[in-house]
C-alpha atoms as a PDB file:
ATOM      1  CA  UNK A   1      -1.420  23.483  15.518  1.00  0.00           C
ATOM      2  CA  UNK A   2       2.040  21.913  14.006  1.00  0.00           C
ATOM      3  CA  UNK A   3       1.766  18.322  13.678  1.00  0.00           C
ATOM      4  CA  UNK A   4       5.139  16.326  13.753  1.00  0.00           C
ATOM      5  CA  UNK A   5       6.485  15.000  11.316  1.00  0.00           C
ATOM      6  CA  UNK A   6       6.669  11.286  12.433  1.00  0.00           C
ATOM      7  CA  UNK A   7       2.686  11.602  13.468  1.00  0.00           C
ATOM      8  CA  UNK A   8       2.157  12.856   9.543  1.00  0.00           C
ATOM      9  CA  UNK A   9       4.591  10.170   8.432  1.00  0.00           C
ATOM     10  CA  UNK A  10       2.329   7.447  10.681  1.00  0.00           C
ATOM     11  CA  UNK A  11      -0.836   8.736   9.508  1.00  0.00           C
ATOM     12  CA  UNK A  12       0.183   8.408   5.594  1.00  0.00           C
ATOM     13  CA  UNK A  13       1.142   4.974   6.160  1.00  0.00           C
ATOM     14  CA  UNK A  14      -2.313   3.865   8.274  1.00  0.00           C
ATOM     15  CA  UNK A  15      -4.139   5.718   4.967  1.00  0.00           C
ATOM     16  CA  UNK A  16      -1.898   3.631   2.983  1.00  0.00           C
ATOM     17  CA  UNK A  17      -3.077   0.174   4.644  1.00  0.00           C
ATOM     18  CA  UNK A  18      -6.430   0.652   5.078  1.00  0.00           C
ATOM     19  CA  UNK A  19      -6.619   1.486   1.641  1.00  0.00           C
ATOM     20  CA  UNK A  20      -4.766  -1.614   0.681  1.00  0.00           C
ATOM     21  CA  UNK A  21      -6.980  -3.837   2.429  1.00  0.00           C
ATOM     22  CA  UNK A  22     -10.170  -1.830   1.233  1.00  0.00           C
ATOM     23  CA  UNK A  23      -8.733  -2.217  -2.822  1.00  0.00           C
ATOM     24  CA  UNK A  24      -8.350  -6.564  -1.324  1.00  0.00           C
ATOM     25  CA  UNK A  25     -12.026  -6.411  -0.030  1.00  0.00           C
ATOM     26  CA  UNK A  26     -13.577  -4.556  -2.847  1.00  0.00           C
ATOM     27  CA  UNK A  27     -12.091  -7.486  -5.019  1.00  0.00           C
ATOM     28  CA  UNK A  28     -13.600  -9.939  -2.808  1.00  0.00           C
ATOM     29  CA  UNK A  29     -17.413  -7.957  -3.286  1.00  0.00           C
ATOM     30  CA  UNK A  30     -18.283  -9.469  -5.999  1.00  0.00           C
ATOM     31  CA  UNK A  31     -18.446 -13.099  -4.029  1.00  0.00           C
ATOM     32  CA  UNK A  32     -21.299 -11.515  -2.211  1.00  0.00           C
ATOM     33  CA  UNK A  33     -23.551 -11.449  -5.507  1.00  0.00           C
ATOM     34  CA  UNK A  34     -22.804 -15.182  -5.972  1.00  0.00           C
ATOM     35  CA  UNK A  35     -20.159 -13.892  -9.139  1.00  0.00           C
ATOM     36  CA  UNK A  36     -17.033 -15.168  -9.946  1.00  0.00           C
ATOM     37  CA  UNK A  37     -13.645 -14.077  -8.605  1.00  0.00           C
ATOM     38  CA  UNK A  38     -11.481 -16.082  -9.225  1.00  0.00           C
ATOM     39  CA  UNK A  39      -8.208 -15.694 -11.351  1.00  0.00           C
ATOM     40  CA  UNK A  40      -8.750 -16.781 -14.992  1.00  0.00           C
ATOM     41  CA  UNK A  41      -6.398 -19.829 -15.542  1.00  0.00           C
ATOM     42  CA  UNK A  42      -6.358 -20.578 -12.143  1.00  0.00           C
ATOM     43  CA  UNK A  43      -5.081 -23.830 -10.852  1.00  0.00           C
ATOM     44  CA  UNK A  44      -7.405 -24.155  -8.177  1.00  0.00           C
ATOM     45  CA  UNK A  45      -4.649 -23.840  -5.296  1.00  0.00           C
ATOM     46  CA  UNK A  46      -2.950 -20.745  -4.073  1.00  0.00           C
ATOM     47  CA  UNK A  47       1.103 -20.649  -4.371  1.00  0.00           C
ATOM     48  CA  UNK A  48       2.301 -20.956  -1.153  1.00  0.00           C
ATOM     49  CA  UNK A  49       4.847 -18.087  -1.547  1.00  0.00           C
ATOM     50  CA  UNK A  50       1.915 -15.710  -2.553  1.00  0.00           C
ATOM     51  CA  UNK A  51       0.620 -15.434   1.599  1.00  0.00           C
ATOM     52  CA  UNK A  52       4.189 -14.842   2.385  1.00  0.00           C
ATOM     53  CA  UNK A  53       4.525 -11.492   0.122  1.00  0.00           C
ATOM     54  CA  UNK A  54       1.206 -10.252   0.530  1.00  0.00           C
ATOM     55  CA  UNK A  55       2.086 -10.622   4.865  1.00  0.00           C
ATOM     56  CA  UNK A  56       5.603  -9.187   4.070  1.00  0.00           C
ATOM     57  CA  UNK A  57       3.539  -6.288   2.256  1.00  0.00           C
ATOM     58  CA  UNK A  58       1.516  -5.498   4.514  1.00  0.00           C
ATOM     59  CA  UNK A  59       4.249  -6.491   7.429  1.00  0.00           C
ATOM     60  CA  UNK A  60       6.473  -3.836   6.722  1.00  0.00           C
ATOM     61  CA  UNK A  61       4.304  -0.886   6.800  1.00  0.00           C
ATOM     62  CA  UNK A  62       3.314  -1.749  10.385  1.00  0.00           C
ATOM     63  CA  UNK A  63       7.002  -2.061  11.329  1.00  0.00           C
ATOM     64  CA  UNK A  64       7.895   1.382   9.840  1.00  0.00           C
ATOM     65  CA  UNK A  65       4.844   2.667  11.383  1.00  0.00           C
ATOM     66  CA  UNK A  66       6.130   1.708  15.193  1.00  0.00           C
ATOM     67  CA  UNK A  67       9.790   2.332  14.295  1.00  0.00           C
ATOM     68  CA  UNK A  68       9.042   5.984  13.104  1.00  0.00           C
ATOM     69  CA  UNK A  69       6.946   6.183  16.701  1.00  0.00           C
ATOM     70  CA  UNK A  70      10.296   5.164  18.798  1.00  0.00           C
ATOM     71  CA  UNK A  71      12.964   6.052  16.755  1.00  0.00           C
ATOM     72  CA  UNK A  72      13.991   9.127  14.487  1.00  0.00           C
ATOM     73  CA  UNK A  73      17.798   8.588  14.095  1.00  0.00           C
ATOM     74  CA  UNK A  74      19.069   9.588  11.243  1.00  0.00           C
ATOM     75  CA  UNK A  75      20.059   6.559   9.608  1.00  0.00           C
ATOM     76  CA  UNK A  76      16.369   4.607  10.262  1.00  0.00           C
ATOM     77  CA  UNK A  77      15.067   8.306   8.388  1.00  0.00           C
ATOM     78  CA  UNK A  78      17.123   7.609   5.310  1.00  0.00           C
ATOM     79  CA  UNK A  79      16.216   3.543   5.592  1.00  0.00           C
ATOM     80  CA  UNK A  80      12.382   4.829   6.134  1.00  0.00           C
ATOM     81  CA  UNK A  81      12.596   7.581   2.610  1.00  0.00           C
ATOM     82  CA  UNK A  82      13.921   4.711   0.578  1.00  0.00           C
ATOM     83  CA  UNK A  83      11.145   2.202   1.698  1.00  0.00           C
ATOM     84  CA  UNK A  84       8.386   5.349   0.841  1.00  0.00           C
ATOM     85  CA  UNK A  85      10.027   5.266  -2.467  1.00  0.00           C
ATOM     86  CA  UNK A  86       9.732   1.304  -3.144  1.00  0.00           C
ATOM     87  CA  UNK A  87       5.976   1.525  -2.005  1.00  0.00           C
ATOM     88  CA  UNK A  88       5.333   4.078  -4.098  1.00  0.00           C
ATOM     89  CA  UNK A  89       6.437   2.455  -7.392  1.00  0.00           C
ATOM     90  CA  UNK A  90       5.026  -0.399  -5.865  1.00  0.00           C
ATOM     91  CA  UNK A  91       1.453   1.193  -6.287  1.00  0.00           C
ATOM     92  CA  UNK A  92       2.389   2.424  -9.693  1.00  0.00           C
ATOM     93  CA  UNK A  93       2.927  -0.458 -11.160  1.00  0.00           C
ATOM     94  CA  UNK A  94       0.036  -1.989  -9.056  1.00  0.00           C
ATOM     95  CA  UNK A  95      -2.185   0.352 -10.664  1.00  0.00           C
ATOM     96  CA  UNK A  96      -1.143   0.663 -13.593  1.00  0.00           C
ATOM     97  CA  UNK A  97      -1.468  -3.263 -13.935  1.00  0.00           C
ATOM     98  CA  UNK A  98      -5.520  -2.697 -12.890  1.00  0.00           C
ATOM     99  CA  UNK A  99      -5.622  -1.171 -16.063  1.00  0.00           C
ATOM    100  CA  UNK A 100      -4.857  -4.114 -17.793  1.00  0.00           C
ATOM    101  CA  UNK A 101      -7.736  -5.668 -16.492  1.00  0.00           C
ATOM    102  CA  UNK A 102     -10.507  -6.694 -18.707  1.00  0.00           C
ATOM    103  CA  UNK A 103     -13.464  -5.150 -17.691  1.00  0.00           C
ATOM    104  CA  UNK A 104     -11.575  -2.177 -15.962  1.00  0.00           C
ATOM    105  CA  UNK A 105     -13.207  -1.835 -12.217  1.00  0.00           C
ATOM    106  CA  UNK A 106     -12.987   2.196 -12.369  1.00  0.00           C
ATOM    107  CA  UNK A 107     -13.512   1.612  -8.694  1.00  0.00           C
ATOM    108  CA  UNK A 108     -10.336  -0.109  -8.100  1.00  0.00           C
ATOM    109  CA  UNK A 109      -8.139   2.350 -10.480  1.00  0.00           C
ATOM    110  CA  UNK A 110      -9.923   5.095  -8.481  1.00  0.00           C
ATOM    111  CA  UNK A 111      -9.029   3.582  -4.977  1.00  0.00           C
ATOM    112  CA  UNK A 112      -5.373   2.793  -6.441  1.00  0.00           C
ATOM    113  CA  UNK A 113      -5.324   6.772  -7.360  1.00  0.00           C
ATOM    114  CA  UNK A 114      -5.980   7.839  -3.737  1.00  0.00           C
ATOM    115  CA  UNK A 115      -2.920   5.306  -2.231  1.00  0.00           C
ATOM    116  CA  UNK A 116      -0.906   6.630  -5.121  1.00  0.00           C
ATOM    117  CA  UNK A 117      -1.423  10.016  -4.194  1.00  0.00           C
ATOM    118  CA  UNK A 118      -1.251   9.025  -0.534  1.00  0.00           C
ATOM    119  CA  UNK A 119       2.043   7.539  -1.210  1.00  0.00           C
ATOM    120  CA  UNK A 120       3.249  10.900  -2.928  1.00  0.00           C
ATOM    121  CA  UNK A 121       2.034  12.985   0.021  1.00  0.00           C
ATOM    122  CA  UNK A 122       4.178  10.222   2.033  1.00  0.00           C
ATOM    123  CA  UNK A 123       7.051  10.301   0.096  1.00  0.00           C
ATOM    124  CA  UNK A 124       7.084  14.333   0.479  1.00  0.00           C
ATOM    125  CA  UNK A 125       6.985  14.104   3.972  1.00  0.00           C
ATOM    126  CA  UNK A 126       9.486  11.196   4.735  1.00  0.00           C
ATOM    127  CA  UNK A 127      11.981  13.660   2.457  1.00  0.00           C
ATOM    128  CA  UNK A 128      11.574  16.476   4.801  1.00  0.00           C
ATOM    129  CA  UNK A 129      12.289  14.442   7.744  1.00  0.00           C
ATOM    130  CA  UNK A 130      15.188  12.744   6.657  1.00  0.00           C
ATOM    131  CA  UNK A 131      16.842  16.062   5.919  1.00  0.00           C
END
């Protein structure tokens, strides 16, 4: 069976955000055991740009997933490569800020391993398909 390349390409990215929001609700597990999770030095209030980015984060996936469903001009494919790129060092630097961490949640840095690789496998793809 030979998948397409935008179905592969739309896949990858749904991995991609459910992993996201499973690394967000892992964070949030803790709550459940009555600990702790906020930010240390916290001010109490959330800055209102921080919704914004984190919508815009997860925003922009779900556009390139229905664009790469309608569309697969050649321009849009080069557009689509560049934003697998930025996603990808995106999760780098994501997880390699995890690290930093103190205690390290080896459950996070493992989930951040799988988008990272995820991301990879997308980037590979989203090459072939722009060419």
């Amino acid at each position: 069976m030979d998948v397409s390349m935008q179905v592969q390409i739309i896949a990858l990215w749904a991995v991609f955000l459910f992993g996201m929001v499973f690394h967000s609700q892992l964070a949030m597990m803790p709550m459940l055991y009555g600990e702790e999770v906020a930010m240390p030095n916290s001010t109490g209030k959330m800055p209102v740009s921080h919704p914004w980015l984190m919508l815009g984060f997860y925003a922009i996936p779900m556009v390139a997933i229905a664009a790469t469903a309608i569309t697969a001009t050649q321009p849009y494919r080069i557009i689509h490569f560049g934003l697998t790129i930025a996603y990808t060092l995106m999760n780098f630097t994501h997880a390699a800020a995890d690290l930093a961490v103190k205690p390290i949640e080896w459950y996070q840095i493992a989930l951040m391993v799988v988008v990272f690789i995820n991301g990879i496998l997308l980037n590979f793809v989203a090459f072939q398909w722009m060419q």
